[in-house]
C-alpha atoms as a PDB file:
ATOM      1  CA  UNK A   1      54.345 166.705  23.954  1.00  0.00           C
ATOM      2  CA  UNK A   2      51.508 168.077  26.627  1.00  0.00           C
ATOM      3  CA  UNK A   3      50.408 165.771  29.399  1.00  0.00           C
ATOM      4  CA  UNK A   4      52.889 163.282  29.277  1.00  0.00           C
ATOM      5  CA  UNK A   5      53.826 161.326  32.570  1.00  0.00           C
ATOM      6  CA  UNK A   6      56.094 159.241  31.347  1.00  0.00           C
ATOM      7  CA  UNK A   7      55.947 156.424  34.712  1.00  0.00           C
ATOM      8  CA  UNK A   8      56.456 155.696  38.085  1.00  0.00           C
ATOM      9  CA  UNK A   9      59.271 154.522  40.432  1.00  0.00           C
ATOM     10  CA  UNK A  10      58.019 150.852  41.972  1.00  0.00           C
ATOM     11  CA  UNK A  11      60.484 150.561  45.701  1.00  0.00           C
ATOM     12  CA  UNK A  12      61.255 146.502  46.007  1.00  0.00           C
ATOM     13  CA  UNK A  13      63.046 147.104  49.678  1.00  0.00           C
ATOM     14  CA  UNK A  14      66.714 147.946  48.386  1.00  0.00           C
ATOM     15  CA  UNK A  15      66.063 149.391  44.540  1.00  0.00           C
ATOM     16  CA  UNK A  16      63.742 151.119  42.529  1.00  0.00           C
ATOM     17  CA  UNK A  17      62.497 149.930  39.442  1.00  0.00           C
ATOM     18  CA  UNK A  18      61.201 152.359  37.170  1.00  0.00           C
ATOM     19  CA  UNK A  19      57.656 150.967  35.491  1.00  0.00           C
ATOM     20  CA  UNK A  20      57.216 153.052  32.371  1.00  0.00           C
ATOM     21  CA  UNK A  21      53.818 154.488  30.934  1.00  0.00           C
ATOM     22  CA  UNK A  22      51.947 152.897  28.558  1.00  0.00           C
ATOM     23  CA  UNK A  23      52.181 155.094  25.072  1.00  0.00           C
ATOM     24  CA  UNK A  24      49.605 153.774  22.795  1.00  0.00           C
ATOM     25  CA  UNK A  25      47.281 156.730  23.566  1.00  0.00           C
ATOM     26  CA  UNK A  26      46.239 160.344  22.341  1.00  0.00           C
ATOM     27  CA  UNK A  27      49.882 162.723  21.608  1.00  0.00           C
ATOM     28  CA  UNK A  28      49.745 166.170  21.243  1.00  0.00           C
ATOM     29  CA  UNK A  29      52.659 168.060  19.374  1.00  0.00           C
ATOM     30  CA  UNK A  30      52.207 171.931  19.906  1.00  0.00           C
ATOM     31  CA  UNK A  31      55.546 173.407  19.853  1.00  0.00           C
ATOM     32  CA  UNK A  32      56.466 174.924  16.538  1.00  0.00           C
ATOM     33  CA  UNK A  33      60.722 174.543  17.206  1.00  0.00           C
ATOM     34  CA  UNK A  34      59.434 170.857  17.279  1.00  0.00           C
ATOM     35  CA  UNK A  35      57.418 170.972  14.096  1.00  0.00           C
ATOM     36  CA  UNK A  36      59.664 172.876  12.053  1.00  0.00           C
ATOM     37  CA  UNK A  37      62.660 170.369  13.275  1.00  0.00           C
ATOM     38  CA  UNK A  38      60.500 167.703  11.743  1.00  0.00           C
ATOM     39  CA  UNK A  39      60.346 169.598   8.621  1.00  0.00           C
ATOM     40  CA  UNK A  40      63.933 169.399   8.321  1.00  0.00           C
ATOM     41  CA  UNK A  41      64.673 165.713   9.650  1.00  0.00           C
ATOM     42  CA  UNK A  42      62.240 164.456   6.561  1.00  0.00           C
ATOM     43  CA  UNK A  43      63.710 166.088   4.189  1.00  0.00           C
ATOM     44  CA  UNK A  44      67.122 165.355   4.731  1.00  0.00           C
ATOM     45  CA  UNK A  45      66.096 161.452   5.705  1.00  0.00           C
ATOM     46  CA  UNK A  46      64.445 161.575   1.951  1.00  0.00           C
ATOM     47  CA  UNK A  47      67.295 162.916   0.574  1.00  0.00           C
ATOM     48  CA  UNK A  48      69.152 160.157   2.001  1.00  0.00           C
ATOM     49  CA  UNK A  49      66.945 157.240   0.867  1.00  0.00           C
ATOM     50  CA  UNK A  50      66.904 158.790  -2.608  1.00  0.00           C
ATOM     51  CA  UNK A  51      70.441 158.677  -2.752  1.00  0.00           C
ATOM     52  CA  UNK A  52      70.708 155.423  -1.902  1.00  0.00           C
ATOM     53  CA  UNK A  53      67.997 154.469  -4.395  1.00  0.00           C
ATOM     54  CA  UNK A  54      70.153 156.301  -7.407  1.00  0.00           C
ATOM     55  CA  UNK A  55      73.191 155.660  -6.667  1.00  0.00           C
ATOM     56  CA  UNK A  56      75.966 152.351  -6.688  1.00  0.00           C
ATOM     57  CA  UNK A  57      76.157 150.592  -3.462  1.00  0.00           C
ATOM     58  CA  UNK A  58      78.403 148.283  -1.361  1.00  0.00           C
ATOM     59  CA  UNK A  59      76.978 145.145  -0.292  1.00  0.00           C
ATOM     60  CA  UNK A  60      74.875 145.747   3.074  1.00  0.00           C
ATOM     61  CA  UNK A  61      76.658 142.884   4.688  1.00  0.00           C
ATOM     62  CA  UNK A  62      75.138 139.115   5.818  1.00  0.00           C
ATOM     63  CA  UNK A  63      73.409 140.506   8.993  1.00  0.00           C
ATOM     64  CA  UNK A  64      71.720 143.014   7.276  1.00  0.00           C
ATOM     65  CA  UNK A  65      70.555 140.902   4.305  1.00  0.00           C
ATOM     66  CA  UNK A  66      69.058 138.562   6.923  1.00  0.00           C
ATOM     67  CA  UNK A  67      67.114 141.367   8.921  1.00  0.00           C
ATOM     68  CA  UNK A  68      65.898 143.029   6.148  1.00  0.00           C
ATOM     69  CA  UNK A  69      64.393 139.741   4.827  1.00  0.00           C
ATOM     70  CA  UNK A  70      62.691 139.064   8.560  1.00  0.00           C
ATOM     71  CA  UNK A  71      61.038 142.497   7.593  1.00  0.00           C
ATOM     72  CA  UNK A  72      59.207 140.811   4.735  1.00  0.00           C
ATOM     73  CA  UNK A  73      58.057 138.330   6.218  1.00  0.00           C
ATOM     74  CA  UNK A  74      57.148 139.883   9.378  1.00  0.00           C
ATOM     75  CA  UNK A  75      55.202 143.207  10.542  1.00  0.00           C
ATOM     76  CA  UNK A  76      56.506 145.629  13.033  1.00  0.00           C
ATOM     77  CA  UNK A  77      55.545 143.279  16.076  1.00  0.00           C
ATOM     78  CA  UNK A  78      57.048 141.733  19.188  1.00  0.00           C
ATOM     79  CA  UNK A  79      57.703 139.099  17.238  1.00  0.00           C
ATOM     80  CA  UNK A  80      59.770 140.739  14.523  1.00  0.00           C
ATOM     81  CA  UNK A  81      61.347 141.663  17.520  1.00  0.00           C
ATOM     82  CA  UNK A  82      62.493 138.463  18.958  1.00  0.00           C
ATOM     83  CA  UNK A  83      63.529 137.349  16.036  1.00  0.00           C
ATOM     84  CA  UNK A  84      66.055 139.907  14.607  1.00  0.00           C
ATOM     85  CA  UNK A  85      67.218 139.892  18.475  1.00  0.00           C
ATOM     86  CA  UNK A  86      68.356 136.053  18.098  1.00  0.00           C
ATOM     87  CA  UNK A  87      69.989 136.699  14.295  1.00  0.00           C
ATOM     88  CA  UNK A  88      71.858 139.730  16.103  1.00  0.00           C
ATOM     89  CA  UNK A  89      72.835 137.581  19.449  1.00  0.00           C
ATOM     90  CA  UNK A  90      74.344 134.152  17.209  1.00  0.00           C
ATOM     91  CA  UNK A  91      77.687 132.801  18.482  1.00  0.00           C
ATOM     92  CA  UNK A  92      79.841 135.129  16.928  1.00  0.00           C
ATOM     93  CA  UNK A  93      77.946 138.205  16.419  1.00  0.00           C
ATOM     94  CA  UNK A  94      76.247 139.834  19.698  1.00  0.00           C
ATOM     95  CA  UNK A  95      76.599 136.529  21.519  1.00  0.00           C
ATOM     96  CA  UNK A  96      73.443 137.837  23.671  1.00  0.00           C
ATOM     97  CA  UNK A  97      72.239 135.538  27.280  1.00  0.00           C
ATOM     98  CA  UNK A  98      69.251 133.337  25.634  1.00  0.00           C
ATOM     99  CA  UNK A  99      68.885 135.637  22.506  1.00  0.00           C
ATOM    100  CA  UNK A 100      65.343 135.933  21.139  1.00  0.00           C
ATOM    101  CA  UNK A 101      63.763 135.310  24.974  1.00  0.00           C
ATOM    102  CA  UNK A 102      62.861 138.253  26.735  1.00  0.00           C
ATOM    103  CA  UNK A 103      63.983 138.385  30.568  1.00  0.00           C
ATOM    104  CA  UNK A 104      62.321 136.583  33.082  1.00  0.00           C
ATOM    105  CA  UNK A 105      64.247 138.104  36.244  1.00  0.00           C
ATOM    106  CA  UNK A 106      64.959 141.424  36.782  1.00  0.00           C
ATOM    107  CA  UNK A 107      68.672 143.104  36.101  1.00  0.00           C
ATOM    108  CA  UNK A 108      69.320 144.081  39.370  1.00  0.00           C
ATOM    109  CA  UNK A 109      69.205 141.667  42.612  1.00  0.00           C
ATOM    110  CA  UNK A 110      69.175 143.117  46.090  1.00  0.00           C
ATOM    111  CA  UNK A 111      72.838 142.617  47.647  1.00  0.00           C
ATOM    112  CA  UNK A 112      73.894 141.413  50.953  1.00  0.00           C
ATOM    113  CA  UNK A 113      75.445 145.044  52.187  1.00  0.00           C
ATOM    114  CA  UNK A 114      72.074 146.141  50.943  1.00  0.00           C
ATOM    115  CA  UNK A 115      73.671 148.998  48.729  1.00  0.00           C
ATOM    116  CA  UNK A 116      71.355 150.023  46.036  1.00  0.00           C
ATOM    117  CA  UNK A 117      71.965 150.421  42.305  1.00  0.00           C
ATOM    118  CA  UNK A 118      73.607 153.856  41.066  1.00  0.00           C
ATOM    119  CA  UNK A 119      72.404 153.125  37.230  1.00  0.00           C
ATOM    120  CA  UNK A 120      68.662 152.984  36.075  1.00  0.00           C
ATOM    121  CA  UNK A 121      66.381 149.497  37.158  1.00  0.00           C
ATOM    122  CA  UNK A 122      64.078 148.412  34.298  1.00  0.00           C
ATOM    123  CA  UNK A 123      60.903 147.654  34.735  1.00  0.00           C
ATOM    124  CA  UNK A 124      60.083 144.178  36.450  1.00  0.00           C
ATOM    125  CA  UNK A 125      60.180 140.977  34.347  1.00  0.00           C
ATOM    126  CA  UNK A 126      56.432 140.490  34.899  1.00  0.00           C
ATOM    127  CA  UNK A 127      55.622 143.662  33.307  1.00  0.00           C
ATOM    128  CA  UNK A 128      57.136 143.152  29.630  1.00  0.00           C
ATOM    129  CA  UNK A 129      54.894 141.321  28.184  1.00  0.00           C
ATOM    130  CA  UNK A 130      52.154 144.000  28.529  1.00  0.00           C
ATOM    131  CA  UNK A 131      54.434 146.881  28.038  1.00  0.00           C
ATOM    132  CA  UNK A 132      55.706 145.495  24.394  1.00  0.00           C
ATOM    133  CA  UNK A 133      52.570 144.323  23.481  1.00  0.00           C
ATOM    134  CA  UNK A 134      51.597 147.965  24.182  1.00  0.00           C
ATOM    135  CA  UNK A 135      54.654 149.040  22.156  1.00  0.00           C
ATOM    136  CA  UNK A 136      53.559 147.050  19.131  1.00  0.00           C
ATOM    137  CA  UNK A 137      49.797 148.550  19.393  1.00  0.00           C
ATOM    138  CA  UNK A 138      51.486 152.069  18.991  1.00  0.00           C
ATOM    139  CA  UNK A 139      53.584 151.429  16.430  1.00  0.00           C
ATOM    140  CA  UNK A 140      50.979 150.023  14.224  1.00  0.00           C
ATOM    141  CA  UNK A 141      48.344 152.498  15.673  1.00  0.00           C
ATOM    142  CA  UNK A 142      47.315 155.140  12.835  1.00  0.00           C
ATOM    143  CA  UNK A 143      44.283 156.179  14.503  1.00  0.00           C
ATOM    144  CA  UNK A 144      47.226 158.192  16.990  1.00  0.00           C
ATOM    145  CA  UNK A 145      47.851 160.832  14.152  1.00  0.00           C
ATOM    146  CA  UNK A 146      52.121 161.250  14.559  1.00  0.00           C
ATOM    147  CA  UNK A 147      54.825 161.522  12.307  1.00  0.00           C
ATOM    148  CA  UNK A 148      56.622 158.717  11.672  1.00  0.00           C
ATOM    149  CA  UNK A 149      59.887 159.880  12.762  1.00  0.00           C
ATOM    150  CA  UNK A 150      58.562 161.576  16.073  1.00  0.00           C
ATOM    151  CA  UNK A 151      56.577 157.724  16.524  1.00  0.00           C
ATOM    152  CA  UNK A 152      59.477 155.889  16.728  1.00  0.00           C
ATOM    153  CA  UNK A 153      61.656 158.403  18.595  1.00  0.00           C
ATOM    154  CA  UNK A 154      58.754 157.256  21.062  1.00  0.00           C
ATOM    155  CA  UNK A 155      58.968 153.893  20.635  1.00  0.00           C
ATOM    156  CA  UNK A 156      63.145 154.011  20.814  1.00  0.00           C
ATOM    157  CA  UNK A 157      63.127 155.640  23.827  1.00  0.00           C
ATOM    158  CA  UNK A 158      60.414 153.203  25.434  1.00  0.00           C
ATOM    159  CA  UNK A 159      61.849 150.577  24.330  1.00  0.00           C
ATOM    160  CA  UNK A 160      65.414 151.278  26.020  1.00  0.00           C
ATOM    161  CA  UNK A 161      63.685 151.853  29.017  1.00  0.00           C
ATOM    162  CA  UNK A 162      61.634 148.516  29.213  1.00  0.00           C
ATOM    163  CA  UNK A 163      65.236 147.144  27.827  1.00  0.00           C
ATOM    164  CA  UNK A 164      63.177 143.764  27.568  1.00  0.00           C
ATOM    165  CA  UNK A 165      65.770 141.407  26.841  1.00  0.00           C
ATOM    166  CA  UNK A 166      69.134 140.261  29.139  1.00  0.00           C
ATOM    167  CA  UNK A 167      71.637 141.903  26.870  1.00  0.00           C
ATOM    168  CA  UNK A 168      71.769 143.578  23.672  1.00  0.00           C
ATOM    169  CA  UNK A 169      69.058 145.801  24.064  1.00  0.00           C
ATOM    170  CA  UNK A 170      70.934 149.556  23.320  1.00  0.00           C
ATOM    171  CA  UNK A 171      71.659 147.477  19.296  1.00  0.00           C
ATOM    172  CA  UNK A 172      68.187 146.077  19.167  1.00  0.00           C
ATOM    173  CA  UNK A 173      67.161 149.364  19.561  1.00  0.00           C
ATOM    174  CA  UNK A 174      69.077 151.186  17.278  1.00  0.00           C
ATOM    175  CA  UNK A 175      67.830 148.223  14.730  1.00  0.00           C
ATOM    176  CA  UNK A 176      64.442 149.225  15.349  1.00  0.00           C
ATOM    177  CA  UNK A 177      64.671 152.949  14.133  1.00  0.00           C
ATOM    178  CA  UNK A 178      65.198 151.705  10.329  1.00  0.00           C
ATOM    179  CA  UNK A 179      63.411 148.417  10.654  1.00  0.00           C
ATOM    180  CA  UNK A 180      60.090 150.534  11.830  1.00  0.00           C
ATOM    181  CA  UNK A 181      60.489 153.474   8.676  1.00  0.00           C
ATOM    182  CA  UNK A 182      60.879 150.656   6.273  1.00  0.00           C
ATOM    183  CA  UNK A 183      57.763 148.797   7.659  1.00  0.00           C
ATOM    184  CA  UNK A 184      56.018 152.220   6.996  1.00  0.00           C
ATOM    185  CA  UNK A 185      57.292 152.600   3.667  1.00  0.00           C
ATOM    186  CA  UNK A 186      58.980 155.908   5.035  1.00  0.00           C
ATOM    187  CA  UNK A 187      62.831 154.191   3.641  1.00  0.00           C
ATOM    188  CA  UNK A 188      63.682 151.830   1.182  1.00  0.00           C
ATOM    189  CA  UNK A 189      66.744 150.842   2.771  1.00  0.00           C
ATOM    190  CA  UNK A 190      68.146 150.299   6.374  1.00  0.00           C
ATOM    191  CA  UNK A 191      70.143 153.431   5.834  1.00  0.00           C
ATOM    192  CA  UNK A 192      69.714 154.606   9.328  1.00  0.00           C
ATOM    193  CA  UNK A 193      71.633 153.823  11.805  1.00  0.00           C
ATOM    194  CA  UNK A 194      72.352 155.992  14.961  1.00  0.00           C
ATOM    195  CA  UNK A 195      74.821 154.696  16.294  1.00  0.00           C
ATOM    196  CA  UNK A 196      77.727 157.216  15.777  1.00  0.00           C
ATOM    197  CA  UNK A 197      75.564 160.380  16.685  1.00  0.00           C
ATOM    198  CA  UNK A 198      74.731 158.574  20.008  1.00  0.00           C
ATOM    199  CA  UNK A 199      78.157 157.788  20.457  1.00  0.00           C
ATOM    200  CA  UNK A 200      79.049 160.861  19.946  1.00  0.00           C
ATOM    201  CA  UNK A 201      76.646 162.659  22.417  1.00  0.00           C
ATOM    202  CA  UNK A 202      76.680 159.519  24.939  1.00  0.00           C
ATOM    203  CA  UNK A 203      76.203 162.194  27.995  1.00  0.00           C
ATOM    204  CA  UNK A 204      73.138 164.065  26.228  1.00  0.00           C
ATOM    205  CA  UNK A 205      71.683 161.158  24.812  1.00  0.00           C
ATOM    206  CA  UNK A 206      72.080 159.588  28.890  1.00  0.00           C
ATOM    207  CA  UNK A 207      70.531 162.460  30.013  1.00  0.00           C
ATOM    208  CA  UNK A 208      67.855 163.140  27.650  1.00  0.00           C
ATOM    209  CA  UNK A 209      66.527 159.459  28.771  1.00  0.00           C
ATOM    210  CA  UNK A 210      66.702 160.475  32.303  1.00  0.00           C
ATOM    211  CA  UNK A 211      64.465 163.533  32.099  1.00  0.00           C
ATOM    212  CA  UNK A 212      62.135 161.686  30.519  1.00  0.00           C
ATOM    213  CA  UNK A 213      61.825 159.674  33.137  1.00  0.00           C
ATOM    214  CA  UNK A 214      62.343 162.330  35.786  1.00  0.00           C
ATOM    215  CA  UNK A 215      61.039 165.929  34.246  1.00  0.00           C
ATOM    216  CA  UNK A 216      58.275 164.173  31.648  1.00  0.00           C
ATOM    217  CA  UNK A 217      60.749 165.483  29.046  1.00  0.00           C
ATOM    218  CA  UNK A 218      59.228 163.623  25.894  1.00  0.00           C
ATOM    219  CA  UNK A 219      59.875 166.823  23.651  1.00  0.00           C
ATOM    220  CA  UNK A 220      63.703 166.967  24.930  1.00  0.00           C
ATOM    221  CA  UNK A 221      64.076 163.641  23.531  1.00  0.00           C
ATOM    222  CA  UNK A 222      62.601 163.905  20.317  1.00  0.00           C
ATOM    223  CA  UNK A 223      64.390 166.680  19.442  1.00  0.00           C
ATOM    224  CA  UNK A 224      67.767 165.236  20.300  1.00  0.00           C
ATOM    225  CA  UNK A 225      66.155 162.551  18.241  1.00  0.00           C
ATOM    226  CA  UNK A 226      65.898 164.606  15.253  1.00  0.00           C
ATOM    227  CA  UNK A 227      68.503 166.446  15.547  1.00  0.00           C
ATOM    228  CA  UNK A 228      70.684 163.316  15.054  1.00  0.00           C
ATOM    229  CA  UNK A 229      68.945 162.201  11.993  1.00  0.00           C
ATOM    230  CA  UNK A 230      69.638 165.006  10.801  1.00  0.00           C
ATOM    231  CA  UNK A 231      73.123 165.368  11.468  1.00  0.00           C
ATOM    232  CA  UNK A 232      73.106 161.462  10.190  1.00  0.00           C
ATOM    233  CA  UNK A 233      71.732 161.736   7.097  1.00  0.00           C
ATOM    234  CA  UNK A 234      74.014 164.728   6.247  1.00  0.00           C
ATOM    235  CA  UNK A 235      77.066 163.331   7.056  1.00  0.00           C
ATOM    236  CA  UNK A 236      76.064 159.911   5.003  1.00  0.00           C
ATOM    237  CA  UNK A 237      75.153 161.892   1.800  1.00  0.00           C
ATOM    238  CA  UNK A 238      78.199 164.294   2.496  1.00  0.00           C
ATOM    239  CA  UNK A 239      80.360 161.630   2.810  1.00  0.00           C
ATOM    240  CA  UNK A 240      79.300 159.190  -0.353  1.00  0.00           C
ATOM    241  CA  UNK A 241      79.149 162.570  -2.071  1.00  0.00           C
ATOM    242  CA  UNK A 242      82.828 163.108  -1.730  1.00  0.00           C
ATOM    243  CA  UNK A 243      83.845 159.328  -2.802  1.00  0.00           C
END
């Protein structure tokens, strides 16, 4: 992905907070590893949607019944958003800190032995609002010519890094991978979910969000992005296959 700069470090005295790039704007994809990964990551992702299409299914479970019918009712937005956030954080379920409310204070305070954070700082509260309303522009932006599944490996990876709300934000994300390909008509189903692959590769998948931050590694990212739905969607239709 050429001239990416994915942000910039903000000092507040004893952290650093890392303010993140807007990314509705021009993208360029020029490497062919990339392209021909793509290739492959749609057609197994439509193989998996077909199968699910044609064959007998087990009921998707309450939670998923209700996003999916927040999906209809709602587009792709910041408000979609909010709202599957507070199904996912009810009593009982994620129990999330004021569910549905994006932070107003940052993650990280400054402490009295003035030792600084060892983990990554979000961005400021004061900046969310304009960074997910950015967010939502690119999403929905089709004058930005980029495949679906390379768009929202984008917007995953911005979105974890903004990490607008106080908790929950690593299973809102991985929400927002199938709730943005069914807005776009790309699946049928919430058959997605990324979760296990990474789980699996919790170090690369750590450290393919740090270089993006740190090296402008966008294209690192995506394909560790693709390569999971790949291995995803193969293991799913392997899987049923065998039952």
């Amino acid at each position: 992905m050429k001239n990416f700069q994915s942000g910039r470090y903000i000092d507040h005295g004893c952290y650093k907070s890392f303010s993140p790039s807007f990314i509705n704007r021009a993208w360029e994809m020029d490497d062919m590893e990339l392209i021909e990964l793509l290739s492959e990551a749609s057609h197994q992702l439509g193989r998996l949607d077909m199968y699910f299409q044609y064959s007998k299914r087990d009921g998707d479970g309450e939670s998923v019944e209700e996003v999916v019918k927040l999906l209809e009712q709602l587009p792709f937005s910041s408000r979609l958003i909010k709202e599957v956030h507070q199904l996912l954080g009810k009593e009982g379920r994620g129990n999330f800190k004021v569910p549905g409310t994006y932070r107003s204070s940052q993650s990280w305070a400054c402490s009295l032995t003035g030792e600084e954070p060892d983990t990554f700082v979000p961005p400021y509260p004061t900046e969310i609002p304009e960074l997910m309303s950015d967010l939502e522009k690119f999403a929905n932006n089709l004058y930005v010519p980029l495949p679906d599944l390379v768009r929202v490996a984008i917007v995953y990876y911005q979105f974890i890094t903004i990490s607008p709300f106080w908790e929950g934000n690593e299973e809102m994300g991985r929400w927002l991978i199938p709730l943005y390909l069914m807005s776009m008509d790309v699946l049928q189903h919430p058959v997605l979910d990324m979760s296990y692959y990474f789980e699996k590769y919790a170090d690369l998948y750590q450290e393919h969000l740090i270089r993006v931050r740190t090296h402008n590694d966008m294209t690192g990212w995506v394909t560790f992005f693709l390569e999971g739905v790949i291995e995803i969607a193969r293991r799913i239709t392997d899987r049923r296959a065998i039952q």
